[in-house]
PDB file of N, CA and C in Angstrom:
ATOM      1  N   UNK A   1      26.590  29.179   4.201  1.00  0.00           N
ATOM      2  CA  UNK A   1      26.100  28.296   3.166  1.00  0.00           C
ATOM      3  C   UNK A   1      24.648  27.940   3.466  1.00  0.00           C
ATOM      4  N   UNK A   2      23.604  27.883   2.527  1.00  0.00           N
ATOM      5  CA  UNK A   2      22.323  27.875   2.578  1.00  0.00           C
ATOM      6  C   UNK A   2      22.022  26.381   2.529  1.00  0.00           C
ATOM      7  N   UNK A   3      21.385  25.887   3.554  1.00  0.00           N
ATOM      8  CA  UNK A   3      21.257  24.621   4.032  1.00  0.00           C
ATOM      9  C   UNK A   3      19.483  24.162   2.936  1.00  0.00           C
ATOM     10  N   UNK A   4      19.455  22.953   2.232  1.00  0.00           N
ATOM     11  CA  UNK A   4      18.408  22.580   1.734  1.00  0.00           C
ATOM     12  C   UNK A   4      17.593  21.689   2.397  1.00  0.00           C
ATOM     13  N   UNK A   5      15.882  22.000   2.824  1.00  0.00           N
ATOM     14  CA  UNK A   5      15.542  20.896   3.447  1.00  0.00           C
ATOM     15  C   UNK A   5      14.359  20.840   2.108  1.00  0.00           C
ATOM     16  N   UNK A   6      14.347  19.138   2.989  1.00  0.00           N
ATOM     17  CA  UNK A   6      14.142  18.295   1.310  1.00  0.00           C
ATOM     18  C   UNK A   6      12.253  17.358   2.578  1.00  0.00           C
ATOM     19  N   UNK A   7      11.175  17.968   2.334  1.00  0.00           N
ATOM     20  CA  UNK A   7      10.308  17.222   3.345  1.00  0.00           C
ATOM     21  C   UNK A   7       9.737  15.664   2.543  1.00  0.00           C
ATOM     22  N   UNK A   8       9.176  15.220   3.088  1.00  0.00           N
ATOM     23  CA  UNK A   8       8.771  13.750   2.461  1.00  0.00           C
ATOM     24  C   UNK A   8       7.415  14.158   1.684  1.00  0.00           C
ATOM     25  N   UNK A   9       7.254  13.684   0.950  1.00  0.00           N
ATOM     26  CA  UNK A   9       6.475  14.219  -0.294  1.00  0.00           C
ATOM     27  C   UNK A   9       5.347  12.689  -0.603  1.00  0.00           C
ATOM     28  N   UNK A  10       4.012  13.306  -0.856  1.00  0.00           N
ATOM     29  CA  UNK A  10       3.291  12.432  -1.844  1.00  0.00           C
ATOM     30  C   UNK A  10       2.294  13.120  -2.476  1.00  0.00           C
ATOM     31  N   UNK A  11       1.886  12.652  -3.738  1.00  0.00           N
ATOM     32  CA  UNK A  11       1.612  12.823  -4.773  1.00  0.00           C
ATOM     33  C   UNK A  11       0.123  12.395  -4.855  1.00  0.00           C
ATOM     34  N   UNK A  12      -0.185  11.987  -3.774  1.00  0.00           N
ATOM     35  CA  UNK A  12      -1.682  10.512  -4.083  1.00  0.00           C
ATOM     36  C   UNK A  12      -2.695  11.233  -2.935  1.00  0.00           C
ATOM     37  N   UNK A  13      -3.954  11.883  -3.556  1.00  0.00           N
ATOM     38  CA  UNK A  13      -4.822  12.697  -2.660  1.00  0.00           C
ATOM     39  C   UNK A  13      -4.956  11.579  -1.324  1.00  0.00           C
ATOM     40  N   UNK A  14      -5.655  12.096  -0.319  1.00  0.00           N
ATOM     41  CA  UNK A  14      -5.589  11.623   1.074  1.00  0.00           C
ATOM     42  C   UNK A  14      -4.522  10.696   1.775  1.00  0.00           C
ATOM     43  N   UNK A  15      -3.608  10.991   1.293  1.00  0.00           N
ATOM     44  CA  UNK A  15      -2.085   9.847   1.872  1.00  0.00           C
ATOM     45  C   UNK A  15      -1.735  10.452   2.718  1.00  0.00           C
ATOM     46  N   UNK A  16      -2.189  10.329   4.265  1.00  0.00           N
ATOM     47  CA  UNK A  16      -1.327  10.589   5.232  1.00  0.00           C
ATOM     48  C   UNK A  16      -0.356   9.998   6.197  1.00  0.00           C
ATOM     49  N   UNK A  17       0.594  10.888   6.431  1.00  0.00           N
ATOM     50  CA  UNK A  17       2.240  10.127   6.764  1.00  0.00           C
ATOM     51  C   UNK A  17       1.355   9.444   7.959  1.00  0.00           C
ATOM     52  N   UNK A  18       2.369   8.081   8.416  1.00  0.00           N
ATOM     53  CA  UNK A  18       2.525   7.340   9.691  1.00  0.00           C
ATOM     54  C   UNK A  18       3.502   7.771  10.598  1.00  0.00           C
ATOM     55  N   UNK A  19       3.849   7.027  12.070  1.00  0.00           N
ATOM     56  CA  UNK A  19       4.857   7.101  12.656  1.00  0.00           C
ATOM     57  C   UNK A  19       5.925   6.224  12.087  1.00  0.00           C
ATOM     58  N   UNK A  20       5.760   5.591  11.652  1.00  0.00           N
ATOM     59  CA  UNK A  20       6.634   4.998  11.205  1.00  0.00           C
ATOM     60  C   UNK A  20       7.430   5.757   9.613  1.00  0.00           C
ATOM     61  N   UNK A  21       6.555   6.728   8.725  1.00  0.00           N
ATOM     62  CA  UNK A  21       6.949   7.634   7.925  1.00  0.00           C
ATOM     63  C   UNK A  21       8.083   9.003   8.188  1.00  0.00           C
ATOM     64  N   UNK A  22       7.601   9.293   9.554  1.00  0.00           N
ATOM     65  CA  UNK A  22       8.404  10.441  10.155  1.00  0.00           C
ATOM     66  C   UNK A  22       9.432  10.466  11.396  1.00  0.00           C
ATOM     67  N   UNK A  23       9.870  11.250  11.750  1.00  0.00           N
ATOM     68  CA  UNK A  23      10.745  10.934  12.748  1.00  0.00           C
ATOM     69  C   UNK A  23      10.059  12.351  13.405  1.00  0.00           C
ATOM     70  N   UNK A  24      10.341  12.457  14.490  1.00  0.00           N
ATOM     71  CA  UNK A  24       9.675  14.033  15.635  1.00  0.00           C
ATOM     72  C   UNK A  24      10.363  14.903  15.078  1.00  0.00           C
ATOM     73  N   UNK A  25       9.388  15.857  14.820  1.00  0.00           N
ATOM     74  CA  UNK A  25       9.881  16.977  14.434  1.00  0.00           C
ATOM     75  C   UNK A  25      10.302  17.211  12.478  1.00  0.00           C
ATOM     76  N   UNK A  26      10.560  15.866  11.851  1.00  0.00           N
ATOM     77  CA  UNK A  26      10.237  15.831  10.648  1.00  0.00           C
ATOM     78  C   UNK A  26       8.991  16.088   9.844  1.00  0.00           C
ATOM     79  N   UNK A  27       8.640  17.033   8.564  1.00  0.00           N
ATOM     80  CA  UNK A  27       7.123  16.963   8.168  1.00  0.00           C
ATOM     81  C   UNK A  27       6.904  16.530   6.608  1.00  0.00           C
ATOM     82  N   UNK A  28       6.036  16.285   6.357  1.00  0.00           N
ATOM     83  CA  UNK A  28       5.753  16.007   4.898  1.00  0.00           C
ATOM     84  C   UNK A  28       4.194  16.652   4.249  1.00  0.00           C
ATOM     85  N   UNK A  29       4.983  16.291   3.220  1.00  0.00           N
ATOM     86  CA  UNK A  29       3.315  17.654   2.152  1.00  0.00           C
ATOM     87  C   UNK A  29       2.894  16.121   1.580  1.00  0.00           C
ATOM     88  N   UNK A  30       1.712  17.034   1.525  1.00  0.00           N
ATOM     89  CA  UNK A  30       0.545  15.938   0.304  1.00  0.00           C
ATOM     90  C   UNK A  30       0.102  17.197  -1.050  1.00  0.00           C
ATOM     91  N   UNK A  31       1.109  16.982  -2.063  1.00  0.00           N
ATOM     92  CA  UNK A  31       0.593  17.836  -3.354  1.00  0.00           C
ATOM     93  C   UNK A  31      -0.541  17.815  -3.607  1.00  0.00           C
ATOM     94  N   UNK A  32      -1.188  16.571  -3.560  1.00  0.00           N
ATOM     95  CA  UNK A  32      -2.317  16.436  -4.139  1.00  0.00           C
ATOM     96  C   UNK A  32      -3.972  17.156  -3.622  1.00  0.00           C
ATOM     97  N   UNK A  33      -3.534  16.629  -1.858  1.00  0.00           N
ATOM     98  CA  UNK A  33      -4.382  17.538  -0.694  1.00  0.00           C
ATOM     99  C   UNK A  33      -4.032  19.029  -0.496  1.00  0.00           C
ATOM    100  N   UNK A  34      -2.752  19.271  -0.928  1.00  0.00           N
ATOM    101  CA  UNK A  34      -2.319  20.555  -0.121  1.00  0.00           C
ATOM    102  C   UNK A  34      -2.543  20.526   1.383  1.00  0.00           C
ATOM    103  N   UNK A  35      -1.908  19.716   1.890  1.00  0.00           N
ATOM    104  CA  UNK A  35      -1.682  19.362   3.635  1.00  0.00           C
ATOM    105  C   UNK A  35      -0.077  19.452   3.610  1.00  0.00           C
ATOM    106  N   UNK A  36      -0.130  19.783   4.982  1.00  0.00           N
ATOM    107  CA  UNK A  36       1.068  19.559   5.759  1.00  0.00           C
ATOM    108  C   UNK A  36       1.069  18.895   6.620  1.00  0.00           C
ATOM    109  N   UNK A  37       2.023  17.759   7.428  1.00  0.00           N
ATOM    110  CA  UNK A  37       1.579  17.050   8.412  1.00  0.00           C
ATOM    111  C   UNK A  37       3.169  17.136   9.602  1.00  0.00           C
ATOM    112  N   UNK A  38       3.106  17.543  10.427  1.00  0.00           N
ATOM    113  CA  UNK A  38       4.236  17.196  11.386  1.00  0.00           C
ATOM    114  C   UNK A  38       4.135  15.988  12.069  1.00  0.00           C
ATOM    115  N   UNK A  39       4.847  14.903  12.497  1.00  0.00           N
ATOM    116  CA  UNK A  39       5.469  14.132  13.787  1.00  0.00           C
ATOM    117  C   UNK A  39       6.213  14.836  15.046  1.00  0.00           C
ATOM    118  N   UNK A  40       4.999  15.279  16.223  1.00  0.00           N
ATOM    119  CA  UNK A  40       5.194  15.980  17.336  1.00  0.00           C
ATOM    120  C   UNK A  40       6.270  15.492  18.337  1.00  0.00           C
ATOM    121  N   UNK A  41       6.098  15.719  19.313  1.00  0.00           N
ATOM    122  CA  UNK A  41       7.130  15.250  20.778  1.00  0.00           C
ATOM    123  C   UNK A  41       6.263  14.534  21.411  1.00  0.00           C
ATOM    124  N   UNK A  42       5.174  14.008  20.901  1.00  0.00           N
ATOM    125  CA  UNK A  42       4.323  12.922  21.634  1.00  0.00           C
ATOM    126  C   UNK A  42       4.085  12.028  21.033  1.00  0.00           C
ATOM    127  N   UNK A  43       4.772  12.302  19.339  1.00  0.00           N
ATOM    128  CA  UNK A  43       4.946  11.207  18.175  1.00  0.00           C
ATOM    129  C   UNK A  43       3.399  11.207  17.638  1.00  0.00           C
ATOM    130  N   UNK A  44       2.144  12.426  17.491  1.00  0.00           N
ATOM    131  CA  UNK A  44       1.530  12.437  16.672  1.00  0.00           C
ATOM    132  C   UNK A  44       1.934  12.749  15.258  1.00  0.00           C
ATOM    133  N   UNK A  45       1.294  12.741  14.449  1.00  0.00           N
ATOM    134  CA  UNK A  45       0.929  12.806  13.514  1.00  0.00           C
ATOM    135  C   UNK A  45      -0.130  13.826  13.404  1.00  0.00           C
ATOM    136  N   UNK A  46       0.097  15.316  12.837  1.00  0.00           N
ATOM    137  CA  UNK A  46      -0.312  16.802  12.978  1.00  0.00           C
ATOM    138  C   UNK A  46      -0.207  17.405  11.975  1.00  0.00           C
ATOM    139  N   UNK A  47      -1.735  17.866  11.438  1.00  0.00           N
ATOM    140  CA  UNK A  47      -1.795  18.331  10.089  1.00  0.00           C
ATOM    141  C   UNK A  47      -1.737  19.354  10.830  1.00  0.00           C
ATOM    142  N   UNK A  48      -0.431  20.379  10.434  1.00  0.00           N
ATOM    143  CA  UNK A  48      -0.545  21.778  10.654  1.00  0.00           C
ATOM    144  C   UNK A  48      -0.784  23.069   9.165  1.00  0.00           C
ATOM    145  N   UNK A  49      -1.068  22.243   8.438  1.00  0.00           N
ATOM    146  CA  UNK A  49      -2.000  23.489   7.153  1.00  0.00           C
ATOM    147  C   UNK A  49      -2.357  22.740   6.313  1.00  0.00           C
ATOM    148  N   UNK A  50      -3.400  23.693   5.686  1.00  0.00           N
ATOM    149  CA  UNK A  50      -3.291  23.178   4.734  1.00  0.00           C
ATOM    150  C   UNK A  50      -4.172  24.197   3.731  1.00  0.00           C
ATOM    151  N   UNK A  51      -4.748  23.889   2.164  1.00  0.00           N
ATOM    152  CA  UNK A  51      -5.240  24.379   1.337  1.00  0.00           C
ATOM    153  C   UNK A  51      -6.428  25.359   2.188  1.00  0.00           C
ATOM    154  N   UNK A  52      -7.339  24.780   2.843  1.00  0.00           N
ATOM    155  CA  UNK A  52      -8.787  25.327   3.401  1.00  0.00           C
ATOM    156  C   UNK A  52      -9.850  25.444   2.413  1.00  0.00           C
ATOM    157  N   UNK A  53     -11.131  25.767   2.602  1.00  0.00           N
ATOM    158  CA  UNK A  53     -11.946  25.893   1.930  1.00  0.00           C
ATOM    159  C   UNK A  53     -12.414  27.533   1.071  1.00  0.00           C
ATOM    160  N   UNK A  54     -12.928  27.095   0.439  1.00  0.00           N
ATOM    161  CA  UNK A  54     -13.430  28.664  -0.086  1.00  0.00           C
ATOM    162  C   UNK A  54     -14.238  29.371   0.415  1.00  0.00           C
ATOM    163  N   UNK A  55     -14.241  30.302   0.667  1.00  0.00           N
ATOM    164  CA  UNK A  55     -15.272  31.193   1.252  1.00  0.00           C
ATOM    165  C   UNK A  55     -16.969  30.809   0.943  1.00  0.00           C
ATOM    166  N   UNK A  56     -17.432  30.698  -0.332  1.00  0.00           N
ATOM    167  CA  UNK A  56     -18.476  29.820  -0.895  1.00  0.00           C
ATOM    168  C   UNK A  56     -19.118  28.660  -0.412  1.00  0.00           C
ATOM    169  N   UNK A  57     -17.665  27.578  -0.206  1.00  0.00           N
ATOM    170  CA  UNK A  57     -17.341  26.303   0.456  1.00  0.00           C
ATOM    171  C   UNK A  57     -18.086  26.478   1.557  1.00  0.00           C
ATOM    172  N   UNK A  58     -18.006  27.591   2.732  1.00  0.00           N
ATOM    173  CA  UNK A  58     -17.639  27.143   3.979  1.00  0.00           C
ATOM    174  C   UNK A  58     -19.005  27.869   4.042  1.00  0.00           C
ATOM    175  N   UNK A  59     -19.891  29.092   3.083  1.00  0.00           N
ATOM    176  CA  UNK A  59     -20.823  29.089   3.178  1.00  0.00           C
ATOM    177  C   UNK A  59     -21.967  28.400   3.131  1.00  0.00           C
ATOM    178  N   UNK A  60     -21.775  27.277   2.027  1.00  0.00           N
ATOM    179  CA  UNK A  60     -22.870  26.000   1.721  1.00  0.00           C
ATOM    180  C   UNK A  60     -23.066  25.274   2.746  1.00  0.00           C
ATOM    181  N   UNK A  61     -21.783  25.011   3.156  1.00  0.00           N
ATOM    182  CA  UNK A  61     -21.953  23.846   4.382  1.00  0.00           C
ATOM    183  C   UNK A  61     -22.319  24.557   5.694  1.00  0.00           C
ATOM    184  N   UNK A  62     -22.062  25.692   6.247  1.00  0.00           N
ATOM    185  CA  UNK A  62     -23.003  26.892   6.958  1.00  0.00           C
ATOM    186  C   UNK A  62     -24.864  25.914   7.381  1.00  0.00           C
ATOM    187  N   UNK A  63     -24.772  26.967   5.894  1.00  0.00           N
ATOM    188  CA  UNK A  63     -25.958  26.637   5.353  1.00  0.00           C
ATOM    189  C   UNK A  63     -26.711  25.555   5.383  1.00  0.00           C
ATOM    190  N   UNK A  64     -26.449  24.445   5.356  1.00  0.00           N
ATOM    191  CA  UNK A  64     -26.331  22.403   5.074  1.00  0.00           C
ATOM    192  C   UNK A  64     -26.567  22.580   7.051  1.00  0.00           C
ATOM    193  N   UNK A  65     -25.412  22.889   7.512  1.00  0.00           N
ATOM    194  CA  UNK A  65     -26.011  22.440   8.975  1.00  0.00           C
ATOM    195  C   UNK A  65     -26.965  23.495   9.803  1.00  0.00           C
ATOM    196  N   UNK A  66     -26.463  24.591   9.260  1.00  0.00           N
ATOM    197  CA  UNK A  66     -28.422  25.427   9.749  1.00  0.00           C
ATOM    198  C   UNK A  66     -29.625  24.467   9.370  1.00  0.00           C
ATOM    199  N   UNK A  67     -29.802  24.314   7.834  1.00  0.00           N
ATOM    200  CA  UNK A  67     -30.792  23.724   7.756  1.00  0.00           C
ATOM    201  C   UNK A  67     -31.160  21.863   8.608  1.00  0.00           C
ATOM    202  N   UNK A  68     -30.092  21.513   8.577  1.00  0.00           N
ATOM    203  CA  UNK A  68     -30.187  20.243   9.365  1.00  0.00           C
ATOM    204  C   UNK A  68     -30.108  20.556  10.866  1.00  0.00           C
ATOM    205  N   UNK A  69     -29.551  21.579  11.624  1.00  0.00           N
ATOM    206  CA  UNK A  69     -30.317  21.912  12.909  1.00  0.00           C
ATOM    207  C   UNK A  69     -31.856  22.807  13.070  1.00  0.00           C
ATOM    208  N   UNK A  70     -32.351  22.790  11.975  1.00  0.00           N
ATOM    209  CA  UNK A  70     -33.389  23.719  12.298  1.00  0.00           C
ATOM    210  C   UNK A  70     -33.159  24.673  11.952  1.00  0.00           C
TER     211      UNK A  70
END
């Protein structure tokens, strides 16, 4: 029988879970961020994915700190 897991969910951009939200080893999504966040074995709180940037994205800002280092 195919077991359903059901993670803790929010809807509201930058809402990230607490310890007090998760239990170790429980995780929850942010729809809005496209994050994932685990509660570790040291009881962090661990964005392990998420959306990332665009290729474009990650060129501008490249770019933004070349020019601000010189």
């Amino acid at each position: 029988m195919a077991v359903a897991i059901k993670p803790k969910v929010s809807h509201v951009a930058a809402n990230v879970p607490d310890t007090n939200d998760l239990q170790a080893g429980e995780f929850a999504i942010n729809t809005a961020d496209a994050k994932v966040y685990v509660r570790d074995a040291s009881n962090n709180i661990v964005e392990v994915a998420n959306k990332g940037v665009s290729e474009a994205e990650a060129t501008t800002k490249a770019t933004i700190m070349a020019i601000a280092l010189g």
